[in-house]
PDB file of N, CA and C in Angstrom:
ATOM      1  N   UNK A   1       0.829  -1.186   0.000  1.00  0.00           N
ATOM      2  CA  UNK A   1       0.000   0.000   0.000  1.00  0.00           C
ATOM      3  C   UNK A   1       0.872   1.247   0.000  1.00  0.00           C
ATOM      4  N   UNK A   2       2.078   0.938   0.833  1.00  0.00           N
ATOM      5  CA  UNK A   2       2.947   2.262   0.527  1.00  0.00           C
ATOM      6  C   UNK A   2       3.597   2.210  -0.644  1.00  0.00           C
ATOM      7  N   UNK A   3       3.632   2.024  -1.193  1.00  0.00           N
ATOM      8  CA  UNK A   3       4.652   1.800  -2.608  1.00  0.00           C
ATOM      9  C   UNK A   3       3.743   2.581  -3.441  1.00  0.00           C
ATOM     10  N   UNK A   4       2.166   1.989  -3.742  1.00  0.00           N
ATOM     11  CA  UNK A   4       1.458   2.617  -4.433  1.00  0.00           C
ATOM     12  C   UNK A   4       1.156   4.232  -4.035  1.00  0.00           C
ATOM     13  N   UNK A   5       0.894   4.421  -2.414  1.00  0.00           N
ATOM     14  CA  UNK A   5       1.120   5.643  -2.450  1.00  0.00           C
ATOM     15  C   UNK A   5       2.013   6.909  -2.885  1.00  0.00           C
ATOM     16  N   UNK A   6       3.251   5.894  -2.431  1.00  0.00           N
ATOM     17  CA  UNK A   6       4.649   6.962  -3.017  1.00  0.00           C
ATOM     18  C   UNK A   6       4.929   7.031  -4.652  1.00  0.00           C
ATOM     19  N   UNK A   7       4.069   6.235  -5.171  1.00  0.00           N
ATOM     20  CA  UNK A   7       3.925   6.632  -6.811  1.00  0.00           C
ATOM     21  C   UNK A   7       3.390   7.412  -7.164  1.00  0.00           C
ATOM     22  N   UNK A   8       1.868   7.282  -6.392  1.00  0.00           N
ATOM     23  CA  UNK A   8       0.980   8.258  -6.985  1.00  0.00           C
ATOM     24  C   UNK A   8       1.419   9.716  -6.626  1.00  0.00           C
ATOM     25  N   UNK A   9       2.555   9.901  -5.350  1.00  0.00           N
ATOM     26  CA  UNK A   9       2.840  11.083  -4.615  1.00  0.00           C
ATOM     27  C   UNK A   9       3.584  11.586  -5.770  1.00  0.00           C
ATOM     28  N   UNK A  10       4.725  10.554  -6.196  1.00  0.00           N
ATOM     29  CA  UNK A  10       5.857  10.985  -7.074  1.00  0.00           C
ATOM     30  C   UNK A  10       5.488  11.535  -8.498  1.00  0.00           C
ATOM     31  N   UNK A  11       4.461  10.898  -8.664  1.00  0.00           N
ATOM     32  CA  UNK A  11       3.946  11.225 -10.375  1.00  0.00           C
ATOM     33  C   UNK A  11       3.021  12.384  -9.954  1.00  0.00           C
ATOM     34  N   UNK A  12       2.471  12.575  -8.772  1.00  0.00           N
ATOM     35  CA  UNK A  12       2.194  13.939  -8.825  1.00  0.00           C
ATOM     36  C   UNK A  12       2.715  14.913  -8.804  1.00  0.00           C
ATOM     37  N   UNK A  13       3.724  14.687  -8.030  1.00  0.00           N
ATOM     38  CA  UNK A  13       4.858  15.183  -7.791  1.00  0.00           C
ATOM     39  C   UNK A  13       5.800  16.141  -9.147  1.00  0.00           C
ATOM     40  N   UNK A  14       5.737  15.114  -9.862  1.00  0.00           N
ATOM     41  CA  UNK A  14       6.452  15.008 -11.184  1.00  0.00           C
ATOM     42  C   UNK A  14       5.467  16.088 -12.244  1.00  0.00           C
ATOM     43  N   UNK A  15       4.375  15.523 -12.162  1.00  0.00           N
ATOM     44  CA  UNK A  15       3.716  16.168 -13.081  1.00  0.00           C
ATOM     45  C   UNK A  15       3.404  18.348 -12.706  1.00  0.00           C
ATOM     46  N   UNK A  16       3.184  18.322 -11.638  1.00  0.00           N
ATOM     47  CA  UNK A  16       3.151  19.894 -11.155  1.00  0.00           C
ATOM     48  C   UNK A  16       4.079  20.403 -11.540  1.00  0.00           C
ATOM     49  N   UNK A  17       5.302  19.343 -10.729  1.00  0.00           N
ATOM     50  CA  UNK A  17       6.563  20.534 -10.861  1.00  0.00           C
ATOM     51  C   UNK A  17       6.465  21.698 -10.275  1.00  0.00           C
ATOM     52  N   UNK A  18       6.176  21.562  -9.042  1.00  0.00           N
ATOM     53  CA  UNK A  18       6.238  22.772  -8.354  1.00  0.00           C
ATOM     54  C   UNK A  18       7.443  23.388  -7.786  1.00  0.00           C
ATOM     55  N   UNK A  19       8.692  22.680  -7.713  1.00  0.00           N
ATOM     56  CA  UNK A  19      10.008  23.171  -7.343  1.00  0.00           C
ATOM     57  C   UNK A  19      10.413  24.048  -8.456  1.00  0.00           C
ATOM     58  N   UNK A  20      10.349  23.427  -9.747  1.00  0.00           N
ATOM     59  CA  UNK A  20      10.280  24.069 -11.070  1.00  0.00           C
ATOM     60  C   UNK A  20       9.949  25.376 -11.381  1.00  0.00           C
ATOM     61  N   UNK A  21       8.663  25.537 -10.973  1.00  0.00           N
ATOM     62  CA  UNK A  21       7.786  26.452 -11.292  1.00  0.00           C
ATOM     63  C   UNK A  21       7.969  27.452 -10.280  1.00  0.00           C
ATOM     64  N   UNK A  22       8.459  26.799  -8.941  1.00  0.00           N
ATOM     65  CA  UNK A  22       8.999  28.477  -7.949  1.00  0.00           C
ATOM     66  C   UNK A  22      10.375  29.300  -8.199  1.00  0.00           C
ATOM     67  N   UNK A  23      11.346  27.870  -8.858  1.00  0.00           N
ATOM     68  CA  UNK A  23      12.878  28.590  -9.391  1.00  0.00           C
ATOM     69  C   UNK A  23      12.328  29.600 -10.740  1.00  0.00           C
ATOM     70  N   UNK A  24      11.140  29.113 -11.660  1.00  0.00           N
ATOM     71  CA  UNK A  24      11.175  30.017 -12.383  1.00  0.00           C
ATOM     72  C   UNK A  24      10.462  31.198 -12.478  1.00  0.00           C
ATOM     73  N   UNK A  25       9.291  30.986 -11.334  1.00  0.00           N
ATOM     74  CA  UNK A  25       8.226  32.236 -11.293  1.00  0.00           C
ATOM     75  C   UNK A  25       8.099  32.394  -9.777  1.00  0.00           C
ATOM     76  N   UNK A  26       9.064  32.822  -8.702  1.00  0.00           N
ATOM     77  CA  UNK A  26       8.447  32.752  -7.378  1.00  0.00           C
ATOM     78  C   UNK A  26       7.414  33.781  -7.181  1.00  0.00           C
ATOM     79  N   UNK A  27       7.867  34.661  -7.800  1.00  0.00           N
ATOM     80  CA  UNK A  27       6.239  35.995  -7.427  1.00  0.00           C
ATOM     81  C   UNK A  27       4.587  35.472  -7.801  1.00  0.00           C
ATOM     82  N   UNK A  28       5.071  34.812  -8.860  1.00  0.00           N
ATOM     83  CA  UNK A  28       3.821  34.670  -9.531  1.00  0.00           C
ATOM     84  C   UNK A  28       3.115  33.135  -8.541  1.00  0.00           C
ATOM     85  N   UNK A  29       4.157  32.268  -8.172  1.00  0.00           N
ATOM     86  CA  UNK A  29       3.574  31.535  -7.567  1.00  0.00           C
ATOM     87  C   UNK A  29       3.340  31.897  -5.964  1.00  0.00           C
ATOM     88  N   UNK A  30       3.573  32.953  -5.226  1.00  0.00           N
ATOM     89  CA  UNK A  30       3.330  33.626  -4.215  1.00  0.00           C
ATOM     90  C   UNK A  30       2.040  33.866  -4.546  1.00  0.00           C
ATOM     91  N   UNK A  31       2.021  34.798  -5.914  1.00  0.00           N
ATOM     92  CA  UNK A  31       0.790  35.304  -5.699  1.00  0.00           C
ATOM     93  C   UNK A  31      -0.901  33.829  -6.001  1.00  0.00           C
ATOM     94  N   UNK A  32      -0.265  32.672  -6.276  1.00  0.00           N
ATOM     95  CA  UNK A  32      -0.949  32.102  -6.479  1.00  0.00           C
ATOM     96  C   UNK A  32      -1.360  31.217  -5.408  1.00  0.00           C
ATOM     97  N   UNK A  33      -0.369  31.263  -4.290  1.00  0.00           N
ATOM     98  CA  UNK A  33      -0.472  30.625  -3.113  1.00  0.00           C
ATOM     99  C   UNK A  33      -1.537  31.608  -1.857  1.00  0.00           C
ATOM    100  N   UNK A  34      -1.194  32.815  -2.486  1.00  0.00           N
ATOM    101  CA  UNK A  34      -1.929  33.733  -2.197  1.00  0.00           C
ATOM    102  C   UNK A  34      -3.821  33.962  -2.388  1.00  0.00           C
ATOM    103  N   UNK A  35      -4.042  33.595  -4.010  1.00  0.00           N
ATOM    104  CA  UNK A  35      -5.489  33.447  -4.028  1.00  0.00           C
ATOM    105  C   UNK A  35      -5.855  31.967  -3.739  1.00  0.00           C
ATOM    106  N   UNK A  36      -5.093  30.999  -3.815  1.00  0.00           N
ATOM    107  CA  UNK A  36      -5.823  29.879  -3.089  1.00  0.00           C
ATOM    108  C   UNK A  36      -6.394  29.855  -1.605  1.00  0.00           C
ATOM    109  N   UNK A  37      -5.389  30.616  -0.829  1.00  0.00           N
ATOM    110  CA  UNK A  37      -5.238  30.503   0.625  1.00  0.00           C
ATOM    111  C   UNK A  37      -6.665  31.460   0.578  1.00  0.00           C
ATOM    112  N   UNK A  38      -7.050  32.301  -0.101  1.00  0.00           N
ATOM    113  CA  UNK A  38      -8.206  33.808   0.309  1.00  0.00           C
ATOM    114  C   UNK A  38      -9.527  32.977  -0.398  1.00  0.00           C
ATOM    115  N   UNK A  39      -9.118  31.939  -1.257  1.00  0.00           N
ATOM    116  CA  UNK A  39     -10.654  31.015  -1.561  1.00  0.00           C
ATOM    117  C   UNK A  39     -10.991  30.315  -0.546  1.00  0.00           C
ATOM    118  N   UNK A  40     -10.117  29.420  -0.072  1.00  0.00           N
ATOM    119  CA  UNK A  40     -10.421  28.616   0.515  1.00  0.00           C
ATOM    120  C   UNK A  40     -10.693  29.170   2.030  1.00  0.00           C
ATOM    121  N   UNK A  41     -10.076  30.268   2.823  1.00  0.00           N
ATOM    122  CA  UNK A  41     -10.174  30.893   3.706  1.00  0.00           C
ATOM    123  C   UNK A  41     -11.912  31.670   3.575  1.00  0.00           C
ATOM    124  N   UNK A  42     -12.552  31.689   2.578  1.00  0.00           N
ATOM    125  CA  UNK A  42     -13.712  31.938   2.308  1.00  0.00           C
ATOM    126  C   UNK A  42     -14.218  33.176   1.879  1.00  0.00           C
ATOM    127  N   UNK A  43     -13.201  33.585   1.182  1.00  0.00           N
ATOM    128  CA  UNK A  43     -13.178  35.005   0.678  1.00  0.00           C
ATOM    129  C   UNK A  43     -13.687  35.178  -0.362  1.00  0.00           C
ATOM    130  N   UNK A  44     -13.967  34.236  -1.117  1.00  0.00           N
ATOM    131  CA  UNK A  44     -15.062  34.318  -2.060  1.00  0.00           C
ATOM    132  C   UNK A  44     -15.944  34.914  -2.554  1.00  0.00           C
ATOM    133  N   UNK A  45     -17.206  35.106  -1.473  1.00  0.00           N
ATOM    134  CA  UNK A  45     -18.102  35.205  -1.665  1.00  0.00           C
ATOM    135  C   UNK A  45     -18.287  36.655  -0.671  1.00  0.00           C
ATOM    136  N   UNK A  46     -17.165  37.707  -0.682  1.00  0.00           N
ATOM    137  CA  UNK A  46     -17.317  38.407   0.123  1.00  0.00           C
ATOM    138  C   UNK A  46     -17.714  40.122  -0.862  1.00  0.00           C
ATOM    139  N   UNK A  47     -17.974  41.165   0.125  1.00  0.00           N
ATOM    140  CA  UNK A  47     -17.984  42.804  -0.654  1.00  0.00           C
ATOM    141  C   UNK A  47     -16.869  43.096  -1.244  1.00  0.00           C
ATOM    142  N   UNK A  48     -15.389  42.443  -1.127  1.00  0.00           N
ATOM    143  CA  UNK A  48     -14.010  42.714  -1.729  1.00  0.00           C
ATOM    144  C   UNK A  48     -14.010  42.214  -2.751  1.00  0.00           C
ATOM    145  N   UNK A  49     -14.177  41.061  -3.208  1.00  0.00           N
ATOM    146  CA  UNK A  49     -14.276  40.243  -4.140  1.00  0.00           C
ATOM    147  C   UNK A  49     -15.209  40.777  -4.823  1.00  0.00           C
ATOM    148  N   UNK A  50     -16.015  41.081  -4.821  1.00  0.00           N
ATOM    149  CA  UNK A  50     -17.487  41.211  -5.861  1.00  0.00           C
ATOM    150  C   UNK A  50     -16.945  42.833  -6.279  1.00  0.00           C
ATOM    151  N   UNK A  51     -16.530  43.862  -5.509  1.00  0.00           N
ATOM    152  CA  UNK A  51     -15.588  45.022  -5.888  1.00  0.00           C
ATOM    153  C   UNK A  51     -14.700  44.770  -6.563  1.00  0.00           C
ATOM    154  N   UNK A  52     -13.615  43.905  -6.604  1.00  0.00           N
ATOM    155  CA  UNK A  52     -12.537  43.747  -7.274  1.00  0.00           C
ATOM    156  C   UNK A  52     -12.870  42.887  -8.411  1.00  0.00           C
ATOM    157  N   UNK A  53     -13.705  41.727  -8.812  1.00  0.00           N
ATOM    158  CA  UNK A  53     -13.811  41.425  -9.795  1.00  0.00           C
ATOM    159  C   UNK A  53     -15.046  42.488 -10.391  1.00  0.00           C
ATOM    160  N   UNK A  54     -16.046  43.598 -10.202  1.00  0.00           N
ATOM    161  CA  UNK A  54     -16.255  44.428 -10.753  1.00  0.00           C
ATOM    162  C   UNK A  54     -15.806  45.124 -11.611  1.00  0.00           C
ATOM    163  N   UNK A  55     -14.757  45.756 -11.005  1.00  0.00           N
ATOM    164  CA  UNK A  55     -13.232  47.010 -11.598  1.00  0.00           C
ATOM    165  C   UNK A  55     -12.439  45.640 -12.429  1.00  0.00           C
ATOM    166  N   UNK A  56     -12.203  45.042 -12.049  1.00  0.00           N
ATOM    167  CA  UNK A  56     -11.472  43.915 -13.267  1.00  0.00           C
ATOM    168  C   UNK A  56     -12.173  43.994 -14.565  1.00  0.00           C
ATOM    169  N   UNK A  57     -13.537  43.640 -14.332  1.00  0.00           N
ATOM    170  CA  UNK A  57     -14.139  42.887 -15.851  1.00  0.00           C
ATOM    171  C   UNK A  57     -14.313  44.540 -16.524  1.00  0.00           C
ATOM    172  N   UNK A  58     -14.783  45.497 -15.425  1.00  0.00           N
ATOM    173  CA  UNK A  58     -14.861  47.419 -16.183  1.00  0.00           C
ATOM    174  C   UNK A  58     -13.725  47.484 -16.544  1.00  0.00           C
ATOM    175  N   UNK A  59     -12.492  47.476 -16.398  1.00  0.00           N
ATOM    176  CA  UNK A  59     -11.079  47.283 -17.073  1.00  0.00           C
ATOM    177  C   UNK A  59     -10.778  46.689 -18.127  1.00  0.00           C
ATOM    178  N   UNK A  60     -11.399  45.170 -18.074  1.00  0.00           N
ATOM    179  CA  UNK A  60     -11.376  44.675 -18.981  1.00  0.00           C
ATOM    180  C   UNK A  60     -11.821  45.112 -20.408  1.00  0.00           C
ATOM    181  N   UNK A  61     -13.272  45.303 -20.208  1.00  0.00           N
ATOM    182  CA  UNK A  61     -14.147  45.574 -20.756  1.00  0.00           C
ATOM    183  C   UNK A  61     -13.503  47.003 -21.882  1.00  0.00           C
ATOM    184  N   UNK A  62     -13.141  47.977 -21.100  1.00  0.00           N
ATOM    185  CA  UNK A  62     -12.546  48.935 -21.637  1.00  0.00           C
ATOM    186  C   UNK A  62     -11.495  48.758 -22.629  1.00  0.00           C
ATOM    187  N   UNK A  63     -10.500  48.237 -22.209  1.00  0.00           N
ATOM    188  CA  UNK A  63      -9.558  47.613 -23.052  1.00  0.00           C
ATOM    189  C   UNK A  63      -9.641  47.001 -24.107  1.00  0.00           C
ATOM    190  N   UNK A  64     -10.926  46.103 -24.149  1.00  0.00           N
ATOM    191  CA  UNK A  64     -10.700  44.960 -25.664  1.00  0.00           C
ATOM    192  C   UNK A  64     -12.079  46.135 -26.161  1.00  0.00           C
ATOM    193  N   UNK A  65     -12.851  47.272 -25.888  1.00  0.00           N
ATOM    194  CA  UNK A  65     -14.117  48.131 -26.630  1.00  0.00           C
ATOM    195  C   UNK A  65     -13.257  48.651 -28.051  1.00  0.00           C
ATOM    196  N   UNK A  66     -12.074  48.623 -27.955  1.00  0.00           N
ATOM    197  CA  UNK A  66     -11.480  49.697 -29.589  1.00  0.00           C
ATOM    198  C   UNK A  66     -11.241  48.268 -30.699  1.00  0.00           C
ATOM    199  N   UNK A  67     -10.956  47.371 -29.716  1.00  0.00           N
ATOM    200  CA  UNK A  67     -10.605  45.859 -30.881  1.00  0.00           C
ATOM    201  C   UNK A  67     -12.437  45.361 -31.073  1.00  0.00           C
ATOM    202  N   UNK A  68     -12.824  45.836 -30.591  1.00  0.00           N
ATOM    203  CA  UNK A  68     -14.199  44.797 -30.325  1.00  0.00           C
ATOM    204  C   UNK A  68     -14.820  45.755 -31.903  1.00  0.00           C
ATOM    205  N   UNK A  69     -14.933  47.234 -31.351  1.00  0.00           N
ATOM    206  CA  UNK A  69     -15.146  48.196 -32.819  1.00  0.00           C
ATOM    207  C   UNK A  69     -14.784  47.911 -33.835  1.00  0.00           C
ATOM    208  N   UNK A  70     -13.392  47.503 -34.698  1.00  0.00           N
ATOM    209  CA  UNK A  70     -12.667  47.538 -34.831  1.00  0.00           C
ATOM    210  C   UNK A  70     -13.588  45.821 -36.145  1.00  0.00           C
ATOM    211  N   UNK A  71     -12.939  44.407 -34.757  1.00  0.00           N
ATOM    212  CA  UNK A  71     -13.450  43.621 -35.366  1.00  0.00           C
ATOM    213  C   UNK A  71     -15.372  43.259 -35.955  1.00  0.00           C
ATOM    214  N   UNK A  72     -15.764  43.802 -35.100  1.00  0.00           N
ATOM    215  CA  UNK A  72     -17.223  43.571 -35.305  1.00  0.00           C
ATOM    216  C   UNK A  72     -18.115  44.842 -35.885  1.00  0.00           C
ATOM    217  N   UNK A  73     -17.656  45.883 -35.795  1.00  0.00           N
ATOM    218  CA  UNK A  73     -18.746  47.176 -36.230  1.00  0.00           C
ATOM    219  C   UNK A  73     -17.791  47.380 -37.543  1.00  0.00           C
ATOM    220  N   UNK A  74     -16.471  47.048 -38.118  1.00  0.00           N
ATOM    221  CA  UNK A  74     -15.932  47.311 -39.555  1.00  0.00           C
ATOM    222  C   UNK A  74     -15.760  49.056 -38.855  1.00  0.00           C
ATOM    223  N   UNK A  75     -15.530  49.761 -37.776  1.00  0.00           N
ATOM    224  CA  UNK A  75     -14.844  50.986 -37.685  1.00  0.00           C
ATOM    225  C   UNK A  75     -13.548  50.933 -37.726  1.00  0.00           C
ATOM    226  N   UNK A  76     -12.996  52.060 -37.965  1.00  0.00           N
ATOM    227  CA  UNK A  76     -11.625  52.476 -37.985  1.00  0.00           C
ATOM    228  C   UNK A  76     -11.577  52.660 -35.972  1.00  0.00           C
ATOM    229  N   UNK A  77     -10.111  52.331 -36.178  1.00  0.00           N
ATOM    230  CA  UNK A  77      -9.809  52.953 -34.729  1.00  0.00           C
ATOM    231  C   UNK A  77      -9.901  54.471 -34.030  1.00  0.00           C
ATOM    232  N   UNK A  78     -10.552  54.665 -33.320  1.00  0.00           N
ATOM    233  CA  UNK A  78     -11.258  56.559 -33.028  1.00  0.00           C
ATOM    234  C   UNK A  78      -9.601  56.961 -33.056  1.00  0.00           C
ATOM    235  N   UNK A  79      -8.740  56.479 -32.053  1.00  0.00           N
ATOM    236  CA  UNK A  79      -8.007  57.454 -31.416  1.00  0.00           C
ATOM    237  C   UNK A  79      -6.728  57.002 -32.453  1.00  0.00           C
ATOM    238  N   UNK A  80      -6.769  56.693 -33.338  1.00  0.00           N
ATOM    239  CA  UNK A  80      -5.764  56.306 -34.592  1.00  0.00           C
ATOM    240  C   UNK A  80      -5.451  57.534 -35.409  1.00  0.00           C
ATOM    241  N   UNK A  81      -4.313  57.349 -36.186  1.00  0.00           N
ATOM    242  CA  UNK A  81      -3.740  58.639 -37.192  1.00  0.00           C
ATOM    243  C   UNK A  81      -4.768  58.558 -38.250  1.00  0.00           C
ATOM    244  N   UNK A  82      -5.002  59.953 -38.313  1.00  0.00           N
ATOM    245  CA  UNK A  82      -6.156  59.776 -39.890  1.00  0.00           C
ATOM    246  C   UNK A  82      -7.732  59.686 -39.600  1.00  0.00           C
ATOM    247  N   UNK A  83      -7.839  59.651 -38.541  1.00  0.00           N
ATOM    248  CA  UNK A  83      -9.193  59.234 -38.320  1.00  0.00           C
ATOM    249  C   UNK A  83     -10.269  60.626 -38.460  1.00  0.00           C
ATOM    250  N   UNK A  84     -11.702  60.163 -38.688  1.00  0.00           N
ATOM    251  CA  UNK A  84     -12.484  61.037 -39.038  1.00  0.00           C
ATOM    252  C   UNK A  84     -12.768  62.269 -38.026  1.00  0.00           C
ATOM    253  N   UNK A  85     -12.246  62.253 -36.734  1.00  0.00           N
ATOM    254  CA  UNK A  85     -12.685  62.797 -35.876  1.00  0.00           C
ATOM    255  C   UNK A  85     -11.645  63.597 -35.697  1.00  0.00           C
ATOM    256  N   UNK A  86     -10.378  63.246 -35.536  1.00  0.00           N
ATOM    257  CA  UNK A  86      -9.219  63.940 -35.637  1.00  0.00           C
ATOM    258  C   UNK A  86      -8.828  65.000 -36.720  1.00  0.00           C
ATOM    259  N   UNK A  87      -9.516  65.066 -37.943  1.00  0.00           N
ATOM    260  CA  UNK A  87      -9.785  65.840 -39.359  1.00  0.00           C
ATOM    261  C   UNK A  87     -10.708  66.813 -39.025  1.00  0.00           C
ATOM    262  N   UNK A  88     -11.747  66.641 -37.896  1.00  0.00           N
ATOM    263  CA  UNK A  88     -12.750  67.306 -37.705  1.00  0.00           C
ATOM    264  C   UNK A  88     -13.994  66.859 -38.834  1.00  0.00           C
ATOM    265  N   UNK A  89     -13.258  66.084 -39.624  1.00  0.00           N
ATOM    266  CA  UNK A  89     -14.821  65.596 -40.631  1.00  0.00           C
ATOM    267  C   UNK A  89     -15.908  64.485 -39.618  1.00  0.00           C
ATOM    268  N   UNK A  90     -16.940  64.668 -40.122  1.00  0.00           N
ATOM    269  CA  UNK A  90     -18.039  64.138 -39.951  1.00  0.00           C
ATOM    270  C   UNK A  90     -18.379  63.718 -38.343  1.00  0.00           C
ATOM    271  N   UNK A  91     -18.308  65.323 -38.227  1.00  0.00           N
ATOM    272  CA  UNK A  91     -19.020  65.623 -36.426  1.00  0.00           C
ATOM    273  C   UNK A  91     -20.112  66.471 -37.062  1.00  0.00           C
TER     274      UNK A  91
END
């Protein structure tokens, strides 16, 4: 029974690579040790969370609105060289 355990430990082991992954990203895996510990601690479902993923997705959101124009409405980019608004044409 121990043998099989220390396989399944090792191949898990193996497969994460978590020694790996702290020599090559320790911040990033801080910060990931970081939102596990604030899920599971039950932070979830709290007024911080529902604030902060708010301002995330409004961030988001903002960011991909000139590609979103862009791919789906066939506009030119507003704040681009040349553009109609910048000419003063067609205000």
């Amino acid at each position: 029974m121990k043998s099989a355990a220390a396989r399944v430990s090792r191949l898990l082991g193996d497969g994460l690579d978590i020694k790996g992954r702290v020599e090559r990203n320790p911040y990033g895996m801080v910060v990931g040790a970081l939102a596990v510990g604030y899920v599971l601690g039950g932070g979830l479902f709290t007024r911080l969370t529902e604030r902060l993923a708010g301002a995330t997705l409004r961030a988001g959101l903002l960011a991909a609105l000139p590609r979103f124009e862009e791919e789906f409405l066939g506009r030119e980019n507003i704040q681009g060289e040349g553009s109609t608004r910048e000419k003063g044409e067609g205000i």
